[in-house]
Protein backbone atom coordinates (compact mmCIF):
# COMPACT_ATOMS: atom_id res chain seq x y z
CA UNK A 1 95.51 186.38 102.88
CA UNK A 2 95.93 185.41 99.62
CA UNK A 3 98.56 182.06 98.48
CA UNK A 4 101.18 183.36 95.72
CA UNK A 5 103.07 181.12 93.88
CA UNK A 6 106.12 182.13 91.97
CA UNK A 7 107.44 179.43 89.58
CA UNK A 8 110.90 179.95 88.27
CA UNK A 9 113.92 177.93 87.01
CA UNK A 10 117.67 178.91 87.28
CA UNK A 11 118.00 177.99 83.64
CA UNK A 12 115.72 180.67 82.64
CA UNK A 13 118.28 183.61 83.67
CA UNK A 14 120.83 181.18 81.53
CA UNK A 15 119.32 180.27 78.43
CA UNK A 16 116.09 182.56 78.47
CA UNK A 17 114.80 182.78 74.69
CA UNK A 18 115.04 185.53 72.69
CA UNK A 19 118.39 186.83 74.65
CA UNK A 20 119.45 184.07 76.08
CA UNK A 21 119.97 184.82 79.38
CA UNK A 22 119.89 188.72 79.76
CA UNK A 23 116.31 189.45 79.73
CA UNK A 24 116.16 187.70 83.30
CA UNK A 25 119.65 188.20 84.26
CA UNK A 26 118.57 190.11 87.57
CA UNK A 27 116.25 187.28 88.89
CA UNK A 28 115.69 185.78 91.28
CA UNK A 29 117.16 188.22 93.72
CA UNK A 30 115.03 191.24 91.87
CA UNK A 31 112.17 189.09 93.96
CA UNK A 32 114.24 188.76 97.21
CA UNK A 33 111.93 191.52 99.29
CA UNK A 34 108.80 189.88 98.02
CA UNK A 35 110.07 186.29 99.11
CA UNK A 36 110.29 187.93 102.65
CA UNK A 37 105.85 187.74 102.61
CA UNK A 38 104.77 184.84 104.39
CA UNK A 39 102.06 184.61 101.60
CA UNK A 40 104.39 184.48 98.44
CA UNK A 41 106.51 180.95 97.99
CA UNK A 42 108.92 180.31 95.28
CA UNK A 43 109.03 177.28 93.47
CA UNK A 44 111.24 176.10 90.95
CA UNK A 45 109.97 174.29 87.94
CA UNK A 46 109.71 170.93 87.39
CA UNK A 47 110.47 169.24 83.99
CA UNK A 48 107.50 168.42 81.58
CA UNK A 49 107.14 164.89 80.66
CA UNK A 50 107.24 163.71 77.03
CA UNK A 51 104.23 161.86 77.59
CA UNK A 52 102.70 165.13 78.54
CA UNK A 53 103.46 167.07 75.91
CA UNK A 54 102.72 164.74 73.64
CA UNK A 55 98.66 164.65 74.29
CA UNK A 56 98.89 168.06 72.77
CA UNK A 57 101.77 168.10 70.10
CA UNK A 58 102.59 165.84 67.30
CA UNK A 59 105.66 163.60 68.09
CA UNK A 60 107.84 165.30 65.75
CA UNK A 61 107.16 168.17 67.64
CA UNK A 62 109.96 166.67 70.10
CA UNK A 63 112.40 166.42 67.44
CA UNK A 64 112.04 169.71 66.03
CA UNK A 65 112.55 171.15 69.81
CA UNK A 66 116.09 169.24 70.39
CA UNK A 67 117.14 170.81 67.22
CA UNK A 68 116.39 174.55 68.10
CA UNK A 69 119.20 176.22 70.64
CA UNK A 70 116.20 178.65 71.80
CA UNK A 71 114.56 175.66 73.10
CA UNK A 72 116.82 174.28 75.71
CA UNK A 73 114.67 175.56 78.58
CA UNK A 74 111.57 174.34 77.24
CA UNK A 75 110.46 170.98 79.20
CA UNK A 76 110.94 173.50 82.55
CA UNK A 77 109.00 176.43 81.28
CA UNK A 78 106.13 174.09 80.64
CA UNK A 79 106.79 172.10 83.47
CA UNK A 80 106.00 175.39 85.73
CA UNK A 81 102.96 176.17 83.98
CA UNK A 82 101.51 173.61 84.39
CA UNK A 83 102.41 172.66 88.09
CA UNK A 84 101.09 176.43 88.50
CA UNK A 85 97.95 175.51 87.24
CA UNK A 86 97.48 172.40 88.97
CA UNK A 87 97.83 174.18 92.22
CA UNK A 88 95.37 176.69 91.49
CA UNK A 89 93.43 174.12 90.50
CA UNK A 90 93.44 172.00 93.11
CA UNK A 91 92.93 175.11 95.79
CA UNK A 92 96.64 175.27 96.75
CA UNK A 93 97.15 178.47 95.59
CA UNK A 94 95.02 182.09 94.82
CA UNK A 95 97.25 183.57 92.66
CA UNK A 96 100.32 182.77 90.03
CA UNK A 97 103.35 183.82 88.68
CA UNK A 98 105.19 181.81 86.22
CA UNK A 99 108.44 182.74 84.79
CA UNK A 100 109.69 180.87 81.56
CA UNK A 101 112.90 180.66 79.62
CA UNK A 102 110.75 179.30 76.19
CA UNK A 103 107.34 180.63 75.27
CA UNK A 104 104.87 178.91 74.12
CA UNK A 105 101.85 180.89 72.50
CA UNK A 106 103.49 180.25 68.66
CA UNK A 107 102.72 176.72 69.34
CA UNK A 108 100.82 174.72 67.52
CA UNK A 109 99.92 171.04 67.36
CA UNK A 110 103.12 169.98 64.86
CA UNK A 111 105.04 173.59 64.04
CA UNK A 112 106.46 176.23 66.10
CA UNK A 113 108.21 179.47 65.26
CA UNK A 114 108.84 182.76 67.74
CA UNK A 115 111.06 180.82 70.27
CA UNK A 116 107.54 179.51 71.53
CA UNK A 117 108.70 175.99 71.53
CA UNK A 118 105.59 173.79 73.55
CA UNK A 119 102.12 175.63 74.41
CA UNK A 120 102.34 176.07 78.27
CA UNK A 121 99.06 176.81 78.40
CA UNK A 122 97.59 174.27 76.14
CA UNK A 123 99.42 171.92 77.83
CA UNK A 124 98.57 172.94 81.39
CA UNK A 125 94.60 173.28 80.86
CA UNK A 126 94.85 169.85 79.23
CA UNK A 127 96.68 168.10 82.26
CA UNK A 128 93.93 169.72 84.74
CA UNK A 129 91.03 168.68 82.82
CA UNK A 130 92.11 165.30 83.71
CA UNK A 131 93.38 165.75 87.28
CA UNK A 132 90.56 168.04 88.66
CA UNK A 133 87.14 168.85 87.59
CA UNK A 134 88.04 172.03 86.01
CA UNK A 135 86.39 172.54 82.61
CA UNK A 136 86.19 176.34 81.37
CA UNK A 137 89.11 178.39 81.57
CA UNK A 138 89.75 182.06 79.36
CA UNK A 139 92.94 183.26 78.26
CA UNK A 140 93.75 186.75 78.05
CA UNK A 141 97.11 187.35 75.96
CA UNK A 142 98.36 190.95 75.71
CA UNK A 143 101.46 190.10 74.22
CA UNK A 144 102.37 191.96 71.57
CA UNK A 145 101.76 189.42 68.48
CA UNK A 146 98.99 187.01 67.85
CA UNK A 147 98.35 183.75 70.01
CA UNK A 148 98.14 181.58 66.89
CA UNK A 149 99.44 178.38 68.27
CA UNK A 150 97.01 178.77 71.05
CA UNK A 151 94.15 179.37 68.97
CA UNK A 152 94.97 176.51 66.50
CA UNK A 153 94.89 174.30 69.08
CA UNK A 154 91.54 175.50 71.08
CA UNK A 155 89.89 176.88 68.14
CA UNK A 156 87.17 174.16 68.25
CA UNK A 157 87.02 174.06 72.02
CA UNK A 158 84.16 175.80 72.99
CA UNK A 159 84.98 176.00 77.08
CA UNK A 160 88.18 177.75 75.80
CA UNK A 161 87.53 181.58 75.81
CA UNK A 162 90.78 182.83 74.02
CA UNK A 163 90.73 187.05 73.95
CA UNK A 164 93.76 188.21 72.16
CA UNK A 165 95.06 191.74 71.88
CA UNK A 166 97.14 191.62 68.36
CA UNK A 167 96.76 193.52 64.96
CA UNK A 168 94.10 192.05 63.91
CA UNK A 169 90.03 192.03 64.38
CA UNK A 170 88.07 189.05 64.22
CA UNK A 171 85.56 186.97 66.14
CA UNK A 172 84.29 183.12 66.30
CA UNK A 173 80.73 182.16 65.15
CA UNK A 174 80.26 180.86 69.15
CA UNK A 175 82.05 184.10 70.42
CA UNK A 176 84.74 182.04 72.16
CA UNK A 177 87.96 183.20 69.82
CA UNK A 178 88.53 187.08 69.95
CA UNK A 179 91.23 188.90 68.14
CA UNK A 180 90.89 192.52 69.03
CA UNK A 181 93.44 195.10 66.76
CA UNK A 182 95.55 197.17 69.03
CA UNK A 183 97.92 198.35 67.13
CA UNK A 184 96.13 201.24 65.79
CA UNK A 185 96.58 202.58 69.25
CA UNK A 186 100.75 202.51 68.73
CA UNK A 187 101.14 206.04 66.70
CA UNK A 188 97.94 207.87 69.11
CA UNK A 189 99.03 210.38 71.38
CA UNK A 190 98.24 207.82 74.47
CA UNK A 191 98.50 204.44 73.54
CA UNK A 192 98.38 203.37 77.46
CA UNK A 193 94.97 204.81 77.78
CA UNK A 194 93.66 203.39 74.30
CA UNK A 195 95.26 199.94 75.31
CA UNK A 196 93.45 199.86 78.39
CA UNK A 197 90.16 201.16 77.51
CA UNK A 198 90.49 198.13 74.85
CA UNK A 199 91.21 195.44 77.26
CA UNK A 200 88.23 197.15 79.63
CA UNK A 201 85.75 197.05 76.90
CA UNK A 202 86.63 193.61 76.21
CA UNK A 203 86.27 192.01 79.66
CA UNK A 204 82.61 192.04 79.83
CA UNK A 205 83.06 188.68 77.72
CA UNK A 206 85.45 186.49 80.41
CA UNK A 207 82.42 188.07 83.04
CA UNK A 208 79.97 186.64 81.11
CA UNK A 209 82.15 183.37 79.47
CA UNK A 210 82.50 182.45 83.41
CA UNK A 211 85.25 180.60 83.35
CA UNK A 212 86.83 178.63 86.67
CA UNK A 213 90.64 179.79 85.46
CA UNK A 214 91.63 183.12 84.37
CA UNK A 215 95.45 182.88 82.29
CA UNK A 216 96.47 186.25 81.59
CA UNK A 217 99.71 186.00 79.28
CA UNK A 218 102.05 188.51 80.11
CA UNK A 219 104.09 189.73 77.36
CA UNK A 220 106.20 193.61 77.96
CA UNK A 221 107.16 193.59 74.42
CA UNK A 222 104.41 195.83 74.12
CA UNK A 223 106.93 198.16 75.51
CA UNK A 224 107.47 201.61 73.91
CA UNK A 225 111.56 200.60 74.00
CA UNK A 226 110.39 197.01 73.09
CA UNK A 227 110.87 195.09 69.66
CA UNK A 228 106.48 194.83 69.79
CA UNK A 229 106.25 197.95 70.23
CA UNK A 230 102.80 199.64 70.32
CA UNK A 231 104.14 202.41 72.39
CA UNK A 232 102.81 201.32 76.11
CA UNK A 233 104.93 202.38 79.47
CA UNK A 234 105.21 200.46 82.26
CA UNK A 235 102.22 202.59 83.95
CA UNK A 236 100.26 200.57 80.93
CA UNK A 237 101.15 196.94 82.53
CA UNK A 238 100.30 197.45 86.09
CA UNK A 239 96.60 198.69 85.03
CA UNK A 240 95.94 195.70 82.70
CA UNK A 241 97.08 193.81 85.97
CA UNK A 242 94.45 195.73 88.10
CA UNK A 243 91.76 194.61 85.60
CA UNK A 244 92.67 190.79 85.73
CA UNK A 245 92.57 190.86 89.49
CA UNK A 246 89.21 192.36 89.37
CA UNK A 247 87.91 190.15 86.52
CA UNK A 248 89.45 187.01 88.63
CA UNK A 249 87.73 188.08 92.14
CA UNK A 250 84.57 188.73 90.80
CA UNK A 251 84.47 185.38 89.14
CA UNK A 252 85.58 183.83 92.39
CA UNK A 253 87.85 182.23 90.34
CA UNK A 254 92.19 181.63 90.23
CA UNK A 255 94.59 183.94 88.15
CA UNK A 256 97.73 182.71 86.23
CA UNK A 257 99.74 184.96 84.88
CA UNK A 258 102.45 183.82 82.68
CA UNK A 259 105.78 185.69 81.17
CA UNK A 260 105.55 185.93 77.58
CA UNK A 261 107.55 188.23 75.02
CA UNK A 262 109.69 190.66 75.83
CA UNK A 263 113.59 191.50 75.46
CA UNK A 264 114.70 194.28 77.80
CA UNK A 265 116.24 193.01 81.30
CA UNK A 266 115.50 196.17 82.72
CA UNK A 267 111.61 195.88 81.67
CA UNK A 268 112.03 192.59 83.23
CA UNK A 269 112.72 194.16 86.36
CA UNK A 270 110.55 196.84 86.27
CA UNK A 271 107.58 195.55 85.98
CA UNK A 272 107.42 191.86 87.09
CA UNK A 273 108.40 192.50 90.55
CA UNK A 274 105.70 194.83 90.84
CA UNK A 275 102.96 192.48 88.98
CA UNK A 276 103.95 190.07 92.44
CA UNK A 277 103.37 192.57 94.47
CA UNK A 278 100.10 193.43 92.82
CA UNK A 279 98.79 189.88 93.12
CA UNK A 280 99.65 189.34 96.70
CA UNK A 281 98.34 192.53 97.64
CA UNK A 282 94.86 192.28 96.41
């Protein structure tokens, strides 16, 4: 039986970004069946240190952050991510789930723009590099705009694999850094299918990257009703899901999934119950 961990903060259904508050507004007790599985725990998110953050942003970085509303719920959506991590890490966990009220893939090492306030991930991969032996990780981010904090910041990492789904095509020297365009798909008369046969194609490079941490970032702004659109249903989500549990188990390896973009509460409820339910039942 697979460990789940669910990492979530009461601010987040509060002051989430982008709507603050609404996006989120039916959690946690949309989860409240799932919590009933002996397998699936719920924990709430611990504040990020300064010091932390700091070994991967520039100290005005903190400054600009208390100045931006959007980014009062940003020391606990990192703090989540990266206690996820750490726990997968360290073997106490399979499989993740983290919730956040600030993202983070906009940010880079001294600017950050999006409501993306910290990098979560950045942040998290950093702090297990030096708690566990953990050296290679990938980072699949089907949100609907480009990583580019995340890639500034690993772009000369080479045990970083970043594969990003955006509107753009492009490809590192080393092959590490992948931007693949998918919003050609958005006007076809199937985007879901196109989308997926996209992220398919593409796996064959985590398989072969091997990394010890899969991070799939989550975004549903890819929504057909969302303000990212490229026209995918919620059928669309639960597929790309499939595929990261089957890249992660035949790596051997953990799976992270955390929240990115996405407005719509009832999106929100739609599909990340169901993601849970996908990762426990694997």
């Amino acid at each position: 039986m697979a460990r789940i961990g669910i990492f979530y903060h009461p601010s987040f259904s509060r002051k989430s970004y982008l709507t603050v508050g609404n996006r989120l507004r039916d959690f946690p007790e949309a989860l409240e069946e799932l919590l009933q599985r002996p397998e699936i725990s719920l924990f709430e998110c611990p504040r990020a240190s300064k010091e932390l953050i700091l070994k991967v942003h520039a100290p005005e970085m903190l400054q600009g952050v208390a100045r931006d509303r959007m980014c009062s719920t940003a020391y606990e959506s990192v703090g989540g991510v990266v206690a996820a991590m750490e726990a997968l890490a360290k073997g106490e966990l399979d499989r993740a789930f983290c919730f956040i009220g600030a993202g983070g893939h906009h940010a880079g090492y001294r600017s950050f723009w999006g409501a993306c306030c910290f990098n979560d991930v950045v942040i998290a991969l950093t702090q297990v590099r030096e708690v566990t032996s953990l050296r290679r990780f990938a980072i699949v981010d089907t949100d609907a705009h480009h990583g580019d904090g995340t890639r500034q910041l690993v772009q000369h990492d080479p045990e970083v694999l970043h594969l990003c789904f955006c509107d753009e095509d492009y490809r590192s020297e080393d092959g590490t850094k992948i931007d693949v365009d998918v919003y050609q798909y958005s006007w076809r008369q199937d985007p879901d299918q196109e989308y997926l046969a996209a992220v398919q194609s593409h796996i064959p490079l985590v398989l072969d990257f091997k990394p010890e941490l899969l991070v799939w970032y989550y975004g549903f702004d890819t929504h057909k009703y969302d303000y990212g659109s490229i026209g995918l249903t919620e059928k669309a989500f639960f597929q790309i899901c499939q595929v990261m549990l089957d890249t992660a188990e035949a790596l051997k390896i953990p799976l992270q999934v955390v929240l990115g973009g996405g407005s719509l509460a009832e999106l929100a409820t739609a599909t990340i119950p169901g993601i849970i339910r996908r990762l426990a039942d694997y």
